[in-house]
Each structure stands twice: as C-alpha cells, then as structure tokens.
Protein backbone atom coordinates (compact mmCIF):
# COMPACT_ATOMS: atom_id res chain seq x y z
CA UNK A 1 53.57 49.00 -47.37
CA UNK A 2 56.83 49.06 -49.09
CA UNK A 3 56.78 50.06 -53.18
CA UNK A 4 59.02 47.73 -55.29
CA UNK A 5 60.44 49.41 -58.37
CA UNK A 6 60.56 46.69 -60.84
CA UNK A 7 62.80 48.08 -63.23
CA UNK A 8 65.62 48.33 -60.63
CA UNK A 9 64.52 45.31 -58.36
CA UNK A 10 66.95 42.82 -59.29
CA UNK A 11 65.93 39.79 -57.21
CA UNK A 12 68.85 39.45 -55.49
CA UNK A 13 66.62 38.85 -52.19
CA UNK A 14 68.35 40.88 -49.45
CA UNK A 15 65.02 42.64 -48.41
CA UNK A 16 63.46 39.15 -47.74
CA UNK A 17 66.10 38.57 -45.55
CA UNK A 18 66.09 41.41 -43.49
CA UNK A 19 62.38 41.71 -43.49
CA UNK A 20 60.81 40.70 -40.08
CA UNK A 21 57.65 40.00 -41.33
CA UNK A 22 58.27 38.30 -43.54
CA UNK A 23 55.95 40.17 -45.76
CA UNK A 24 58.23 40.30 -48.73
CA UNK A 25 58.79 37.31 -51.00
CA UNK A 26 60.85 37.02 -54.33
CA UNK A 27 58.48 35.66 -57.79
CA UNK A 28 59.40 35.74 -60.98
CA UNK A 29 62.95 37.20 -59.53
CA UNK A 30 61.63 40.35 -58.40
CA UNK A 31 60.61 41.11 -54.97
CA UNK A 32 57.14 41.67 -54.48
CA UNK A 33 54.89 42.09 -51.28
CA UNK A 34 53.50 39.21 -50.03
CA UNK A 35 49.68 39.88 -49.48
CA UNK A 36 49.03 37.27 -47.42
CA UNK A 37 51.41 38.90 -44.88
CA UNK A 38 50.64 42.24 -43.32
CA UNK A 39 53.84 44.00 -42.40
CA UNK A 40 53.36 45.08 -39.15
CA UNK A 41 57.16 46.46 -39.52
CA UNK A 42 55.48 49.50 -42.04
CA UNK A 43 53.24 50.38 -39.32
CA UNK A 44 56.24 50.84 -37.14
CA UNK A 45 58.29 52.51 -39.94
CA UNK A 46 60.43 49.73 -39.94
CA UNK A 47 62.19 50.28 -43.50
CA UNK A 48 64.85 47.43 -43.38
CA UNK A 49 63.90 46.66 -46.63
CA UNK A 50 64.71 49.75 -48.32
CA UNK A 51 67.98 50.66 -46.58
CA UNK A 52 69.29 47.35 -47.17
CA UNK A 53 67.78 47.63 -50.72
CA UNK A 54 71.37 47.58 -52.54
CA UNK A 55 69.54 48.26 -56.02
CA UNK A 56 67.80 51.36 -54.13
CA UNK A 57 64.43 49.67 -55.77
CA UNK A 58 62.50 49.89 -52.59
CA UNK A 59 60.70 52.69 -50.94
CA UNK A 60 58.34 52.98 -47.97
CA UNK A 61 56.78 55.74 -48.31
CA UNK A 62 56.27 57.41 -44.88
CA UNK A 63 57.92 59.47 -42.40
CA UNK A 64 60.01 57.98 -40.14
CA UNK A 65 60.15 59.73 -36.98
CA UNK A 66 62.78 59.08 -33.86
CA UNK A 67 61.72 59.08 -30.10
CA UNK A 68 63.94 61.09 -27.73
C-alpha cells in the first residue's frame, strides 16, 4: 500500500490520476488511500503514484523487481 507523507503531500492530485485502481483519493487536500479500494497495482509493484508524485510525498515501500 502506498505511504502518503502529509507534510509534503500537497493535494495537487496527480497520483489519483495515474493510479489504476483507483485506490487513491484526495480529502481534506491531501491524498490519502482509499480503503474501500484494494490496490491491486501494490501487489504488482505498480508505483505510478510515487514516480509521478511531483512533491516526492509518496512511497511504496517494496522492491520492485524487473522480468528478463
């Protein structure tokens, strides 16, 4: 699940947008993860959100590996 540093989140809403499924939402303008979402795109090591992050406020904390 991605982590959402509030300080630096600055609800601009990019990671909503490039989230897939649609598993993060924007409240209170922060992001925050939706629970009623799961984000199937972690268990894939997606991390759209983070590298599109332009605050750097979002981590996914996992290891992202890449198939040969």
């Amino acid at each position: 699940m991605p982590q959402i540093d509030k300080e630096k989140c600055d609800g601009c809403g990019v990671c909503v947008s490039v989230c897939s499924c649609k598993a993060l939402i924007i409240v209170d303008n922060k992001a925050r993860y939706d629970e009623s979402h799961r984000c199937s795109g972690c268990t894939r090591w997606c991390g759209n959100c983070e590298l599109a992050c332009p605050q750097n406020a979002i981590s996914c904390p996992f290891e992202i590996i890449v198939e040969e």
